[in-house]
C-alpha atoms as a PDB file:
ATOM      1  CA  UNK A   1     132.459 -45.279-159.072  1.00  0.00           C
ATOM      2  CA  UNK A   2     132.354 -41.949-158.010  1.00  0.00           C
ATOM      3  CA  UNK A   3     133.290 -40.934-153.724  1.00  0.00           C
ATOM      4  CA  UNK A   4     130.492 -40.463-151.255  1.00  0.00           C
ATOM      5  CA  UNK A   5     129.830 -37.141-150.400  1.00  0.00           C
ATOM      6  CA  UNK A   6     130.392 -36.061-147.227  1.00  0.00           C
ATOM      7  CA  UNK A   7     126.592 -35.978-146.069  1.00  0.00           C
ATOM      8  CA  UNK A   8     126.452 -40.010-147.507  1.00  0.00           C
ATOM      9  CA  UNK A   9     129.299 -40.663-145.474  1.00  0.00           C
ATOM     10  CA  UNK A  10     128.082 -39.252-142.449  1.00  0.00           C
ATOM     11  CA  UNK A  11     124.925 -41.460-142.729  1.00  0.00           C
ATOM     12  CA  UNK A  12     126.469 -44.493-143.398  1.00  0.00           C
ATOM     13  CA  UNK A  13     128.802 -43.950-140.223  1.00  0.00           C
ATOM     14  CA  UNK A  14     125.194 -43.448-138.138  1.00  0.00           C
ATOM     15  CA  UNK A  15     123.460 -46.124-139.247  1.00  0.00           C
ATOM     16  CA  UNK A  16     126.575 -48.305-138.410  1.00  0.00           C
ATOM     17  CA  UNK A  17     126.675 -46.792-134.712  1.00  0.00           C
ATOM     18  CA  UNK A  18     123.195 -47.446-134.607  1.00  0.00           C
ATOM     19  CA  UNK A  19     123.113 -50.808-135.240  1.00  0.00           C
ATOM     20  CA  UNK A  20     125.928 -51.223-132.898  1.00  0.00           C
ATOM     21  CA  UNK A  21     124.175 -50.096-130.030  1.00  0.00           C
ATOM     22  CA  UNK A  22     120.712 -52.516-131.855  1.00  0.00           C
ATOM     23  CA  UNK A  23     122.850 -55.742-131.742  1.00  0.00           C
ATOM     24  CA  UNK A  24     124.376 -55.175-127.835  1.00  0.00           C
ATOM     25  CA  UNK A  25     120.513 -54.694-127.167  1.00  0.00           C
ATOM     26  CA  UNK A  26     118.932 -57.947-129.021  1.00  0.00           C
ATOM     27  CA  UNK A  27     121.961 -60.092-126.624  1.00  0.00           C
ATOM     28  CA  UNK A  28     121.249 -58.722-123.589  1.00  0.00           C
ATOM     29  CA  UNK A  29     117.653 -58.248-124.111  1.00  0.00           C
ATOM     30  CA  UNK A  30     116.353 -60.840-126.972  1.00  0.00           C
ATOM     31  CA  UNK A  31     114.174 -59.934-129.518  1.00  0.00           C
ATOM     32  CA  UNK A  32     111.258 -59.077-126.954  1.00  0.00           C
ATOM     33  CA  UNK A  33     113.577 -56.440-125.673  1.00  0.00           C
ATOM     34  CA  UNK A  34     114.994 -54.405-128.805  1.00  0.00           C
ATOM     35  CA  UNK A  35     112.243 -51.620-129.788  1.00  0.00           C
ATOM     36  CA  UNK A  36     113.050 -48.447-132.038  1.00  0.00           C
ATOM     37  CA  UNK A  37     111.821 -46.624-128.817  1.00  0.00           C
ATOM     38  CA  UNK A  38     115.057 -47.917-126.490  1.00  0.00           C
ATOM     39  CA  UNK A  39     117.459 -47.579-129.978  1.00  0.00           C
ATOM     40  CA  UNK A  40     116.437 -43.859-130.315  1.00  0.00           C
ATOM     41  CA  UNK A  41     116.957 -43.356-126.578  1.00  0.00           C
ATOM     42  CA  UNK A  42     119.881 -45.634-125.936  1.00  0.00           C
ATOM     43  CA  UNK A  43     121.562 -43.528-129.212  1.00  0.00           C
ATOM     44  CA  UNK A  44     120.438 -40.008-128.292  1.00  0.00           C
ATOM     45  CA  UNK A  45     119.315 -39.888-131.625  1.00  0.00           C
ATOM     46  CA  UNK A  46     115.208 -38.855-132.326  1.00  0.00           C
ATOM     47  CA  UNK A  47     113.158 -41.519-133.176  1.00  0.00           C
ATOM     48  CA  UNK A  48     111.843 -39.457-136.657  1.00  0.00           C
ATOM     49  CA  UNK A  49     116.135 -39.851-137.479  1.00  0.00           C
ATOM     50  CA  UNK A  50     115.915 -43.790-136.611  1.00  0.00           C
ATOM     51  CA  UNK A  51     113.154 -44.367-138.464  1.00  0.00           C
ATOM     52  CA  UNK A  52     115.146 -43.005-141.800  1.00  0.00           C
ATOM     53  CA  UNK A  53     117.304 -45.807-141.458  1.00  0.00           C
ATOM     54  CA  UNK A  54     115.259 -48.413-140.570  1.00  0.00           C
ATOM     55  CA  UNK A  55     111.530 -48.632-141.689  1.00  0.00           C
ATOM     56  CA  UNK A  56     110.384 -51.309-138.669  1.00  0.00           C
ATOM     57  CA  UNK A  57     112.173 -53.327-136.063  1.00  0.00           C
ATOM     58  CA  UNK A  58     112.003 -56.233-138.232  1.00  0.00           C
ATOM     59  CA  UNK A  59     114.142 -54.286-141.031  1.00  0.00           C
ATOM     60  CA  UNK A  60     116.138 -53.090-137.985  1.00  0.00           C
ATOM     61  CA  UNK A  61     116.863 -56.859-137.164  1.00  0.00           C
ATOM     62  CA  UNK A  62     117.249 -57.563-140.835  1.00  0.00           C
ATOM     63  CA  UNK A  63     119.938 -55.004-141.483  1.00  0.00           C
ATOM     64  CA  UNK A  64     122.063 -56.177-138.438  1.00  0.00           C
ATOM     65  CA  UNK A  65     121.680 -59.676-139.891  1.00  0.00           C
ATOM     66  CA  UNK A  66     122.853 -58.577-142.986  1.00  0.00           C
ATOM     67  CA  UNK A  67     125.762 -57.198-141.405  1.00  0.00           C
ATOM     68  CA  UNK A  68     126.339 -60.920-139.846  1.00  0.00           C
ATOM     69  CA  UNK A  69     126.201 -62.192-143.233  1.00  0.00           C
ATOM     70  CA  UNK A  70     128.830 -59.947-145.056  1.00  0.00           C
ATOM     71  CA  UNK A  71     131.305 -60.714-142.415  1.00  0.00           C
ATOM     72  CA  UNK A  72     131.104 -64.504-142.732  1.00  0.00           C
ATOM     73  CA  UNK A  73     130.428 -64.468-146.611  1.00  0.00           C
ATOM     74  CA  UNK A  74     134.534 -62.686-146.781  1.00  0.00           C
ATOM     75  CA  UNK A  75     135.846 -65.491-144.714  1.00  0.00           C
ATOM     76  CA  UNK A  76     133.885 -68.474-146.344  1.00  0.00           C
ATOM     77  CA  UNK A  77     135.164 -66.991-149.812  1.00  0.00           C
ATOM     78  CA  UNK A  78     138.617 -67.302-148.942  1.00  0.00           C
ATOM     79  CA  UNK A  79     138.031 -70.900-147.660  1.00  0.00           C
ATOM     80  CA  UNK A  80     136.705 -72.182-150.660  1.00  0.00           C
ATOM     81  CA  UNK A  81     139.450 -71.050-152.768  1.00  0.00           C
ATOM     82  CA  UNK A  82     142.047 -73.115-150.280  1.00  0.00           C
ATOM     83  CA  UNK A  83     144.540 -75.526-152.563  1.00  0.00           C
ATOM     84  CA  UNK A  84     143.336 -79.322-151.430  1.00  0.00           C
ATOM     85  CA  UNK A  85     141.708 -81.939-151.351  1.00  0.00           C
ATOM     86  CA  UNK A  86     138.118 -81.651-151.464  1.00  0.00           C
ATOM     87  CA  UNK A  87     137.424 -82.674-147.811  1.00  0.00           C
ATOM     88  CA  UNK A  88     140.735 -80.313-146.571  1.00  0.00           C
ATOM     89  CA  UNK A  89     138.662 -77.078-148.648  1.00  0.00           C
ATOM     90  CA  UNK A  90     135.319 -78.297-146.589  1.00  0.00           C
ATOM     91  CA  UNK A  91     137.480 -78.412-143.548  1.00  0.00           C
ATOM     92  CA  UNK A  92     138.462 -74.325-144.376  1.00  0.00           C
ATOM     93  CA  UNK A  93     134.828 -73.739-144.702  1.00  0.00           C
ATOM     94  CA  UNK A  94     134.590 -74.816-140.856  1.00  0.00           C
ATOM     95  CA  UNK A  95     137.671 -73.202-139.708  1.00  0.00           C
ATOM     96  CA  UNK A  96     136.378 -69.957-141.385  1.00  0.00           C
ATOM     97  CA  UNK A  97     132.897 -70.615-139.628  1.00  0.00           C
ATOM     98  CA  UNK A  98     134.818 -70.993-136.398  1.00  0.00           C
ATOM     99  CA  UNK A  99     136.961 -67.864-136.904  1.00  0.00           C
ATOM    100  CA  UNK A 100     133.900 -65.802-137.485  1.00  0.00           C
ATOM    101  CA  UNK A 101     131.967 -67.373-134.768  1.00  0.00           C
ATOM    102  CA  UNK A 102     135.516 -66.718-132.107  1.00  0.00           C
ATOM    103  CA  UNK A 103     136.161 -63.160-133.510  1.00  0.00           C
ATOM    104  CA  UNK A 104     132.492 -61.844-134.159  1.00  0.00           C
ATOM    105  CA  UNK A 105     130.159 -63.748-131.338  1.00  0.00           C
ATOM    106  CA  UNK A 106     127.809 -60.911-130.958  1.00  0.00           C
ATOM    107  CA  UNK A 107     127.270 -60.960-134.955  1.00  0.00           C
ATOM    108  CA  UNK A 108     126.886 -64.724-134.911  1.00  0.00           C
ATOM    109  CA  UNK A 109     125.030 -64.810-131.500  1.00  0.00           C
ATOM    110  CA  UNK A 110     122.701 -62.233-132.970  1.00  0.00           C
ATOM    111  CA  UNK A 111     121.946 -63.712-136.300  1.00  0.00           C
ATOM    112  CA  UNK A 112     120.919 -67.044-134.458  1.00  0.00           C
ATOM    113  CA  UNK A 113     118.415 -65.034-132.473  1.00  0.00           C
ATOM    114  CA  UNK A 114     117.190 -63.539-135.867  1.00  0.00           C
ATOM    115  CA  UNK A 115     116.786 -67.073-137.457  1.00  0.00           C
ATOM    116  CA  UNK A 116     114.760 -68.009-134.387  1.00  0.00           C
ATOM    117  CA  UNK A 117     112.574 -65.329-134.770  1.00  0.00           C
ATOM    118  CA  UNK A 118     112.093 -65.971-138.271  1.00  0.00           C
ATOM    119  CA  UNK A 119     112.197 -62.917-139.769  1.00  0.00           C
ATOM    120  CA  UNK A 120     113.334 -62.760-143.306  1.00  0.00           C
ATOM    121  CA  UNK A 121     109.156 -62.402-144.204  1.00  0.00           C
ATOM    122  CA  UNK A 122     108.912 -59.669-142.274  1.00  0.00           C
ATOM    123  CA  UNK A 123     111.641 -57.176-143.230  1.00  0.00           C
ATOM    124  CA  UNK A 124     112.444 -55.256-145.781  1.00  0.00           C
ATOM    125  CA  UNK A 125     112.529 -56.452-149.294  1.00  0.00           C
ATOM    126  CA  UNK A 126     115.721 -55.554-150.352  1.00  0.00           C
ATOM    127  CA  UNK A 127     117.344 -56.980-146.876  1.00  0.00           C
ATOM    128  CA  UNK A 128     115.492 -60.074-147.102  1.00  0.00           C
ATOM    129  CA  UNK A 129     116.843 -60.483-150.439  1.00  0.00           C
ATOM    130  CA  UNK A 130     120.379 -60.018-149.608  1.00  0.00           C
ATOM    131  CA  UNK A 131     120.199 -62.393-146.534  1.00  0.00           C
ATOM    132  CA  UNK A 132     118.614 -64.933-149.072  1.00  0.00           C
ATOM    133  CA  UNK A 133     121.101 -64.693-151.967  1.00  0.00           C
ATOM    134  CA  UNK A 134     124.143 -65.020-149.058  1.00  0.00           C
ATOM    135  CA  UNK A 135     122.601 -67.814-147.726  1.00  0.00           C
ATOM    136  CA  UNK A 136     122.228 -69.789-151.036  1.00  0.00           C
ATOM    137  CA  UNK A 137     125.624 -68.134-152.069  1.00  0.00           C
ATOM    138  CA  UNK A 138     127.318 -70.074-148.903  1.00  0.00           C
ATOM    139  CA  UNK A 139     125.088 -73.092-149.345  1.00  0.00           C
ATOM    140  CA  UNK A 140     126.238 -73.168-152.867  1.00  0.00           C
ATOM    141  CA  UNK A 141     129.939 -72.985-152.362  1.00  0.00           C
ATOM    142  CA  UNK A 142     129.655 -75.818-150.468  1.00  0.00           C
ATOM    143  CA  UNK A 143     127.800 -77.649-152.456  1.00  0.00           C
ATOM    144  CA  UNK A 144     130.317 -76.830-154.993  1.00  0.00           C
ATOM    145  CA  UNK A 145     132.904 -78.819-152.987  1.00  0.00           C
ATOM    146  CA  UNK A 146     130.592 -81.572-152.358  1.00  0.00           C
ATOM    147  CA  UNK A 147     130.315 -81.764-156.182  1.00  0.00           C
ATOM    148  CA  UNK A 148     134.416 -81.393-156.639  1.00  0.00           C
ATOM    149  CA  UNK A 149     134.456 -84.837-154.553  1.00  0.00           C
ATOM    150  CA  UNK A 150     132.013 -86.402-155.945  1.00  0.00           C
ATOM    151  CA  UNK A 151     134.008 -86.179-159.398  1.00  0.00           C
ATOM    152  CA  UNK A 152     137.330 -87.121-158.159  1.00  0.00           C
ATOM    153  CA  UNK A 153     136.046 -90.225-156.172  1.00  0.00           C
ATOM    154  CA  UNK A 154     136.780 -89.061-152.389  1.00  0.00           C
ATOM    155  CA  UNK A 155     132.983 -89.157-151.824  1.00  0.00           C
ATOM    156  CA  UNK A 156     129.758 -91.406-152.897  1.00  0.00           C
ATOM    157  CA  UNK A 157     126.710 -90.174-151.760  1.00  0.00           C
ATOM    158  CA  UNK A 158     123.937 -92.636-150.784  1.00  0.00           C
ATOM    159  CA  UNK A 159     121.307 -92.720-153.670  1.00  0.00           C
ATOM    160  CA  UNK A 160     118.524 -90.821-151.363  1.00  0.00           C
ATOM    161  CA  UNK A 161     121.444 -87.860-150.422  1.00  0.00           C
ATOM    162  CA  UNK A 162     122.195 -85.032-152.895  1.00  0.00           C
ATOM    163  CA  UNK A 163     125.017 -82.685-152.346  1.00  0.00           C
ATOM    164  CA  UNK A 164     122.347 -80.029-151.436  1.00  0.00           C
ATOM    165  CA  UNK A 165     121.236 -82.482-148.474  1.00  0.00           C
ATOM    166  CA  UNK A 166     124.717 -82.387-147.353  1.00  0.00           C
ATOM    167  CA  UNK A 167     125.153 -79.055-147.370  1.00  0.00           C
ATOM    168  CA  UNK A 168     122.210 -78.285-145.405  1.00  0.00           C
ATOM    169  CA  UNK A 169     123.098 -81.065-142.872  1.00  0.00           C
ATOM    170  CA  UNK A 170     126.871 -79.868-142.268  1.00  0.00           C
ATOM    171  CA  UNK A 171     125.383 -76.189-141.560  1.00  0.00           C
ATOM    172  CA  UNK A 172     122.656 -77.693-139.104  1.00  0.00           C
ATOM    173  CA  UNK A 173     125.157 -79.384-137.321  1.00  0.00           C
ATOM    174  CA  UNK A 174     127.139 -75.889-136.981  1.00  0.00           C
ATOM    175  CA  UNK A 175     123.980 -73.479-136.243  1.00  0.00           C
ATOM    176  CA  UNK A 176     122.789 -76.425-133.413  1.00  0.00           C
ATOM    177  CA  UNK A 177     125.724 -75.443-131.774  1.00  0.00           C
ATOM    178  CA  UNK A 178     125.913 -72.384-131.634  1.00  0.00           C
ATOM    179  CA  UNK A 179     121.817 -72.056-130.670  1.00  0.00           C
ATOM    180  CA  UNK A 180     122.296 -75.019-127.764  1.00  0.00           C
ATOM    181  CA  UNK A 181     125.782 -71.959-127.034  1.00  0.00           C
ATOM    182  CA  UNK A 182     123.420 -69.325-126.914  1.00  0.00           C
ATOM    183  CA  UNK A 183     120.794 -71.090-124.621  1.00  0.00           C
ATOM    184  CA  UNK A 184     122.983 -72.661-122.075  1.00  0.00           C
ATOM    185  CA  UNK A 185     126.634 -71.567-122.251  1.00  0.00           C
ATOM    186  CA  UNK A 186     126.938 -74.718-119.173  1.00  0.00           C
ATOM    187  CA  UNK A 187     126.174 -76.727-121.297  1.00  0.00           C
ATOM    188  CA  UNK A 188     129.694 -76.353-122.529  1.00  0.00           C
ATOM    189  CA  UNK A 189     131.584 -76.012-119.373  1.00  0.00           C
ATOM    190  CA  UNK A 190     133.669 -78.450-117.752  1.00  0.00           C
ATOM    191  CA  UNK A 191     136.274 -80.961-119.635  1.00  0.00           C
ATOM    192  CA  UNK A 192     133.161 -83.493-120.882  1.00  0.00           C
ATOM    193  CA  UNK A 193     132.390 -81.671-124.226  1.00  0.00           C
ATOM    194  CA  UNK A 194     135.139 -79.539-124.646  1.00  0.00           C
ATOM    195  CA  UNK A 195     135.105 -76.082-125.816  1.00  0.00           C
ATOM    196  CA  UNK A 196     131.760 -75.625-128.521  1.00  0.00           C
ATOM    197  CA  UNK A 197     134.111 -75.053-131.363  1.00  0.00           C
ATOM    198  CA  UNK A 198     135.832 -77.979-131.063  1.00  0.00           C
ATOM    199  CA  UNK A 199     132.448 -79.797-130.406  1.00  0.00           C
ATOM    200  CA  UNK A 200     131.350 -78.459-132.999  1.00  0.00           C
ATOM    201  CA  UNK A 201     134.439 -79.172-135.306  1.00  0.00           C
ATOM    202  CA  UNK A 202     134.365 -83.249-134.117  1.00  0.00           C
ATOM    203  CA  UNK A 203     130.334 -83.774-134.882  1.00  0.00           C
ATOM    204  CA  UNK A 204     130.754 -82.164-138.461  1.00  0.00           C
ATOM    205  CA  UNK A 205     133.902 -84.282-139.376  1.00  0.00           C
ATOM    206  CA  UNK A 206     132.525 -87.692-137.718  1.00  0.00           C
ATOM    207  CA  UNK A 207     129.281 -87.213-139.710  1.00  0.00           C
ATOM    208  CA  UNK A 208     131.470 -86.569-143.165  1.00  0.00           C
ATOM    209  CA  UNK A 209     133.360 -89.547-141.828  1.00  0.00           C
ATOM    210  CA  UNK A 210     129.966 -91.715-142.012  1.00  0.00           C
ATOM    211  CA  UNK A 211     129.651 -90.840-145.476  1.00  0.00           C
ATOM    212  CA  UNK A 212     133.099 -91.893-145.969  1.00  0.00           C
ATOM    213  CA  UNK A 213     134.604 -88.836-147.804  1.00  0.00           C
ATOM    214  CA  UNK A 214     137.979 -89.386-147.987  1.00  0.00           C
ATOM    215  CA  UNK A 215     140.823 -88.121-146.578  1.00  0.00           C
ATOM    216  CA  UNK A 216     139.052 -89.482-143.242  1.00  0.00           C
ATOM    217  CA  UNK A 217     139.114 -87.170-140.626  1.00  0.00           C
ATOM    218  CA  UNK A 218     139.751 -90.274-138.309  1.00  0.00           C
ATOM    219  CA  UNK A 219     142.619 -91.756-139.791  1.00  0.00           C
ATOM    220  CA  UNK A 220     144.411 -87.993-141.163  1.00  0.00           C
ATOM    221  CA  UNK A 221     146.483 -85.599-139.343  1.00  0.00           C
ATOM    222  CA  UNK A 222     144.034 -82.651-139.444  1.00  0.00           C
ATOM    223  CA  UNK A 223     145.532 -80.644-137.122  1.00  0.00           C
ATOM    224  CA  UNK A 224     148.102 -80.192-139.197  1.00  0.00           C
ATOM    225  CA  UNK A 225     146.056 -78.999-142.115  1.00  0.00           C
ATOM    226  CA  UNK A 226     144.262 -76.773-139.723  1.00  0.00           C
ATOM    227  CA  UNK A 227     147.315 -75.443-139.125  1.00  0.00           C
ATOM    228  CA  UNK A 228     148.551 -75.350-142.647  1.00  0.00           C
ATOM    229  CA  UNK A 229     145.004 -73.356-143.091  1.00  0.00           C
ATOM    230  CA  UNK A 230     145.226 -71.081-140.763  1.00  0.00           C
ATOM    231  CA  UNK A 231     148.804 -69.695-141.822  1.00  0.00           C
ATOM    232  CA  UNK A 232     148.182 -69.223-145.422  1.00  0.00           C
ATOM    233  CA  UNK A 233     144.556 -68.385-145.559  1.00  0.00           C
ATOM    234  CA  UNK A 234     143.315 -66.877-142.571  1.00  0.00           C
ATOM    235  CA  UNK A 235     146.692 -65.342-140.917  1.00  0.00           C
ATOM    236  CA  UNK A 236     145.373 -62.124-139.542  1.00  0.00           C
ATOM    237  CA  UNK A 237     142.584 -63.753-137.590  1.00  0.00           C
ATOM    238  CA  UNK A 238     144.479 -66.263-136.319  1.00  0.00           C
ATOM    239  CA  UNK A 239     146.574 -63.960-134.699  1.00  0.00           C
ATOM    240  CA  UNK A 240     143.533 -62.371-133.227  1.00  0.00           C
ATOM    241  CA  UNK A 241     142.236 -65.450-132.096  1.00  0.00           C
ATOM    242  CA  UNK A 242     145.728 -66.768-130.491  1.00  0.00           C
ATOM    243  CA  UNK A 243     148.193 -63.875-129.963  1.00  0.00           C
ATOM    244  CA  UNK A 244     151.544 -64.833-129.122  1.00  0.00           C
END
């Protein structure tokens, strides 16, 4: 592959700045609130020279979701290759959608705003069709693991559940917490529910629990394999996430 020139570099650098300064904008001011108007004047940059990167606010939206989506899709890929049991590599999956959500909250905060809004129609085609394929690729991994149980015994799925359904209910459980996060941040406060992680780590593993996938989250010493996880596969991060 050959090296970017320098004039490819230096537009790749500005379209990264821009959507910086995009994504502080959709938190503070929701969707409502981000126009190419307020990017071009928060960025100093013309509107004529935002519009090259971007074709509409919805493709602006899209691109900073897709940004969202390349950052998480690097941690979940390291999860699923964790050595374990099947339910300890579905338990990586979570700490890697924890990391990502401690680390990166303006990327995760932002891409549950852009769900909301449903925009994937809207953008452009080639962005829409990246933030479909990741979405299927992370859905798939899972499922994957689902599948790996399945065969070795630790889980039987009730005859109307497929390990699609699953999937798709273990990531519900994760994006309803971050959207009731995102809503109502008191929701969280005090010692009643805990921090939203953990809340979020306890409804996922009770549910699996339900379906009786064994090791049982219950009865096994988990924080120990979070533990084991977070040295071996995700040792940077954790570091960021608990210096000291």
């Amino acid at each position: 592959m050959s090296a970017l020139t320098r004039k490819q570099r230096e537009v790749l650098q500005r379209e990264a700045f821009l959507l910086d300064i995009a994504r502080k904008m959709l938190m503070e001011h929701g969707f409502a609130g981000l126009s190419m108007d307020r990017l071009a004047g928060a960025s100093e940059y013309s509107k004529g020279t935002v519009y090259q990167h971007f074709s509409t606010k919805e493709d602006l939206v899209a691109a900073l979701a897709v940004q969202s989506t390349e950052q998480r899709r690097e941690l979940f890929e390291r999860a699923r290759r964790y050595r374990g049991r099947s339910r300890e590599r579905m338990f990586a999956m979570g700490v890697a959608d924890e990391l990502f959500a401690r680390l990166s909250p303006q990327y995760y905060q932002a891409e549950m705003i852009i769900r909301l809004a449903n925009l994937r129609d809207r953008a452009n085609a080639r962005r829409s069709q990246i933030l479909l394929e990741r979405d299927r690729e992370c859905v798939g991994w899972v499922c994957e693991i689902i599948q790996s149980a399945l065969a070795d015994g630790d889980l039987k799925l009730r005859q109307s559940w497929t390990p699609q359904r699953l999937a798709l209910a273990t990531f519900s459980i994760a994006i309803g917490t971050q959207l009731g996060l995102l809503n109502d941040e008191a929701l969280f406060d005090g010692n009643a529910s805990g921090s939203p992680y953990c809340l979020m780590r306890e409804s996922v593993n009770a549910m699996l629990d339900g379906f009786g996938w064994l090791p049982l989250y219950s009865e096994g010493n988990y924080a120990e394999t979070r533990l084991r996880i977070l040295e071996t596969v995700f040792p940077d991060e954790w570091r960021r996430v608990e210096p000291g």
